[in-house]
Protein backbone atom coordinates (compact mmCIF):
# COMPACT_ATOMS: atom_id res chain seq x y z
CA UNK A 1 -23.77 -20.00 10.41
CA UNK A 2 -25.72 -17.20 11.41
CA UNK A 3 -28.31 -15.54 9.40
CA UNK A 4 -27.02 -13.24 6.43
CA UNK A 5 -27.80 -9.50 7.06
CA UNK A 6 -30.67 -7.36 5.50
CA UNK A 7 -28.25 -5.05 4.68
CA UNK A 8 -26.97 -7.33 1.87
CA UNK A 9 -30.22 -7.45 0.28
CA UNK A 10 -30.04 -3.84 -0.77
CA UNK A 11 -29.14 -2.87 -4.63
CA UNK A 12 -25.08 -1.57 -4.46
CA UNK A 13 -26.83 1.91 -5.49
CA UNK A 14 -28.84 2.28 -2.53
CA UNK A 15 -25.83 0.90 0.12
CA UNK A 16 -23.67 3.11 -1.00
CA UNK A 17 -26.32 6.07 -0.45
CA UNK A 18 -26.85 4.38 2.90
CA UNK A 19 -22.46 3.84 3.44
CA UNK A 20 -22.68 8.08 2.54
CA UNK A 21 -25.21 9.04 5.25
CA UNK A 22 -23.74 7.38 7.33
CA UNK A 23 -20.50 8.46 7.05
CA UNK A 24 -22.26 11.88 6.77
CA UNK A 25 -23.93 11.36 10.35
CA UNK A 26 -20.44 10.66 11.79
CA UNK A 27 -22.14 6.68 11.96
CA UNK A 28 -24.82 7.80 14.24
CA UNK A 29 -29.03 8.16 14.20
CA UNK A 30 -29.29 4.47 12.83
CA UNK A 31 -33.22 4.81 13.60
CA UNK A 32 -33.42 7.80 11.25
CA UNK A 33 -31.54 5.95 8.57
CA UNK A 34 -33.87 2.62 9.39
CA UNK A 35 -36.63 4.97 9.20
CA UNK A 36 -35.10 6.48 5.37
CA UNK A 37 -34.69 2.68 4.36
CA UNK A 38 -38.45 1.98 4.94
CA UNK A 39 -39.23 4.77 3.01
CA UNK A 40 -36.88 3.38 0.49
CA UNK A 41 -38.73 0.26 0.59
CA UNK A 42 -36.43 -1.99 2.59
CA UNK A 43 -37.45 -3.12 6.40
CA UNK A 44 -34.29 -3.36 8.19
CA UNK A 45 -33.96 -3.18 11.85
CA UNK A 46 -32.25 -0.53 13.62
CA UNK A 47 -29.72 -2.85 15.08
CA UNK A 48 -28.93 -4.40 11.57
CA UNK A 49 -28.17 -0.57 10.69
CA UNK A 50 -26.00 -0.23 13.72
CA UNK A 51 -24.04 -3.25 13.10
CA UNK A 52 -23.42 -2.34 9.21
CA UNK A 53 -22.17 1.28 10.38
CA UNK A 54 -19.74 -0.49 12.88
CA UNK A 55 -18.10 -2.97 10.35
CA UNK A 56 -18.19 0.40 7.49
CA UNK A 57 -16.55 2.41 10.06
CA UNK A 58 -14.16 0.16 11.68
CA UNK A 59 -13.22 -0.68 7.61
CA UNK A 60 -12.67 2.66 7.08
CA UNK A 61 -10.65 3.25 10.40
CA UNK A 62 -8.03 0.13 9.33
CA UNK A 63 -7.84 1.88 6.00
CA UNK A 64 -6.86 5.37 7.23
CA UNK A 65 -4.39 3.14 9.37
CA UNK A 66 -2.76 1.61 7.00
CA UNK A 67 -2.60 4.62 4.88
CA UNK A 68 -0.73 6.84 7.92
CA UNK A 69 1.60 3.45 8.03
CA UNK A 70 2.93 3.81 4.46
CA UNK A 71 2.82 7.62 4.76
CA UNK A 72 5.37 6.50 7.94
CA UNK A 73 7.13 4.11 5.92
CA UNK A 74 7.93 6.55 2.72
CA UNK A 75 9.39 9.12 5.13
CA UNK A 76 11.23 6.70 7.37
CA UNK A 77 12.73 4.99 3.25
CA UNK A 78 13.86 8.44 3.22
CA UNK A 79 16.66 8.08 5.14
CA UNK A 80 17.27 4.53 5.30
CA UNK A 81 20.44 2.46 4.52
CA UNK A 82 19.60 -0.03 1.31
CA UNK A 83 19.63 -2.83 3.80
CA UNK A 84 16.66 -1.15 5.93
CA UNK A 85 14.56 -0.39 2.79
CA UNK A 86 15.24 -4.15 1.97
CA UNK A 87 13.87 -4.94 5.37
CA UNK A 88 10.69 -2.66 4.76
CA UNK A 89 10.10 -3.90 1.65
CA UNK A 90 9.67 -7.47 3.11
CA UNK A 91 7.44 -6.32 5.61
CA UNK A 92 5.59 -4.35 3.26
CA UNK A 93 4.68 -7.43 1.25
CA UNK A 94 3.83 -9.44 4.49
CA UNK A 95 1.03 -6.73 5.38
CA UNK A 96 -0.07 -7.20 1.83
CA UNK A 97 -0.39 -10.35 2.10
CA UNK A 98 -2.32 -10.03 5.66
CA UNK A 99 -4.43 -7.59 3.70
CA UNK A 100 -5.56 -10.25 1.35
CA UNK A 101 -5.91 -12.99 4.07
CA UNK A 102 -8.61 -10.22 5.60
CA UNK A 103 -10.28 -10.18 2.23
CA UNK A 104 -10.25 -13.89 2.17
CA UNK A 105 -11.69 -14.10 5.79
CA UNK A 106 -14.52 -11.49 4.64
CA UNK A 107 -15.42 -13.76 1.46
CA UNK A 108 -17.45 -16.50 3.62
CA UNK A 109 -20.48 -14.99 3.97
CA UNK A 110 -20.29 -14.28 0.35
CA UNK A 111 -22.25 -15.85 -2.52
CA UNK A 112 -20.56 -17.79 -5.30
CA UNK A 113 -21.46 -14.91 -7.59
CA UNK A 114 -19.40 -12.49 -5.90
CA UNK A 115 -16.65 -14.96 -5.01
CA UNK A 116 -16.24 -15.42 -8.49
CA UNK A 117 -15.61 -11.66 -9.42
CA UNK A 118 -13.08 -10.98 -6.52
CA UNK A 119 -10.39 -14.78 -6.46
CA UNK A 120 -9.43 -13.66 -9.94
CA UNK A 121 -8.50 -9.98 -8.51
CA UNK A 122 -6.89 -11.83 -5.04
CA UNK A 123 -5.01 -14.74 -7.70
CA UNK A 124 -3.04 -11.31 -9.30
CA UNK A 125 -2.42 -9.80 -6.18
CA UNK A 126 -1.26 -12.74 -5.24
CA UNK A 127 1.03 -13.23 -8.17
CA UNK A 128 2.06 -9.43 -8.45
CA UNK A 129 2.94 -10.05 -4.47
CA UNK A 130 5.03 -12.97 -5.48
CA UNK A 131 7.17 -11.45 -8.25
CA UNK A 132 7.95 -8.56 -6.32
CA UNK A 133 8.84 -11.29 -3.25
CA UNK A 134 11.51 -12.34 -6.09
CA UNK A 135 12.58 -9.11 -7.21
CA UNK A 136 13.24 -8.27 -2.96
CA UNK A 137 15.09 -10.92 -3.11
CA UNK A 138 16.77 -11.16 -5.61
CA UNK A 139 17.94 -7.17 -4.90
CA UNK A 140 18.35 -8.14 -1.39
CA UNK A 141 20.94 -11.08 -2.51
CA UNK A 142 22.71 -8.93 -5.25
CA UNK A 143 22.94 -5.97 -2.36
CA UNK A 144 24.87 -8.48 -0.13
CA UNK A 145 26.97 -10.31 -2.54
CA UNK A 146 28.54 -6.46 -3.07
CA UNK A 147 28.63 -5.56 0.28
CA UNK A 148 30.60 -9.06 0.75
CA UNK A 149 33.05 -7.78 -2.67
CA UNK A 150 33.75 -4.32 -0.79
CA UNK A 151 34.59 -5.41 2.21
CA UNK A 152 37.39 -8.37 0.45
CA UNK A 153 38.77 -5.81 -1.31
CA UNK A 154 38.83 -3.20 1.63
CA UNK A 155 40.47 -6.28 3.30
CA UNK A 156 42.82 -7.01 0.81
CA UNK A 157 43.91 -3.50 0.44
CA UNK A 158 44.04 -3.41 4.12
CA UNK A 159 46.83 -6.51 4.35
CA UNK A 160 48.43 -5.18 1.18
CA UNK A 161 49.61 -1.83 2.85
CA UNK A 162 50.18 -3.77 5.95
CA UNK A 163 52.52 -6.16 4.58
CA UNK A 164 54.30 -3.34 2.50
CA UNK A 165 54.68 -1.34 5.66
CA UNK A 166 56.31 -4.55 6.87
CA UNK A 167 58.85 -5.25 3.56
CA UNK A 168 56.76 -7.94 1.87
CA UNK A 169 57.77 -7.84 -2.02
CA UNK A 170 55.03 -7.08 -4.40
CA UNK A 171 55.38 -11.24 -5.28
CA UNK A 172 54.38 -12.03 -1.76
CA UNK A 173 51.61 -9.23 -1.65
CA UNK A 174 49.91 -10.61 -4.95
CA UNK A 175 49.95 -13.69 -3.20
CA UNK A 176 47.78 -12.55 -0.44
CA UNK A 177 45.48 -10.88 -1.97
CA UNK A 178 45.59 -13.87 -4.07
CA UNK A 179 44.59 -15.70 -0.91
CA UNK A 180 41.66 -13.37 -0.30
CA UNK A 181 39.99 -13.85 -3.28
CA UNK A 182 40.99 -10.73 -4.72
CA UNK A 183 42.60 -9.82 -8.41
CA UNK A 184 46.36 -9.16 -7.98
């Protein structure tokens, strides 16, 4: 396992000074902000800078990604039949869950100490992603089971008319919708 970076030696006040120049410098003059960390007190290379600003930024690119996708995914809910939003809603806890496998890929260069604050956090989102796996699908299943009811009785009512148009007696059309599963 490689080396851990000097960038994790700095206190979480300082790195996020450090995260908000260079976000300020558009992630660029990593010698200036090497330069500003020796000043600070901390000797980190120029190349360790570069390599923290990549990982910040391309973090903070995935995040404004993922933002514009649910942005996307409201408007597109908008209009969407309750068997589409179902659909979403499963892949919307999928990416969650891909979100989480991300943190849990992050976490191995991590000490125990801050392992320990974040599996409780991941364990809830977990759960929370879990219970509303069940609610989806439980929604998902009631959705279809009425779906299923309309289209019986559109069915029913469908070969009711039909066999009145054709002289049935109302005996012989409570017997078919009998036969479909519907009430007389």
């Amino acid at each position: 396992m490689p080396p851990r970076s000097a960038i994790t030696t700095l206190p979480d006040d300082l790195l996020n000074l450090l995260n908000g120049k260079l976000i300020d410098s558009g992630f660029s003059d990593y010698a200036g902000l090497s330069a500003w960390l020796s000043e600070q007190g901390y000797q980190i290379s120029r190349s360790a800078v570069h390599r923290h600003g990549s990982e910040l930024q391309a973090a903070m690119q995935k995040s404004i990604n993922r933002a514009r996708e649910r942005v996307e995914i409201a408007k597109a809910m908008g209009g969407m039949s309750n068997e589409g939003k179902a659909a979403l809603l499963e892949a919307s806890e999928m990416v969650a869950i891909d979100q989480i496998m991300d943190v849990l890929e992050e976490m191995q260069g991590w000490d125990a100490a801050d392992k320990a604050a974040i599996v409780p956090k991941l364990g809830r989102a977990i759960a929370d992603i879990g219970r509303s796996a069940i609610g989806s699908a439980k929604w998902k299943k009631e959705f279809e089971a009425e779906a299923q009811r309309k289209a019986r009785e559109e069915a029913a009512q469908a070969a009711s008319a039909a066999a009145k148009a054709e002289g049935v007696s109302e005996a012989g059309v409570a017997r078919i919708r009998e036969a479909l599963g519907m009430a007389a």
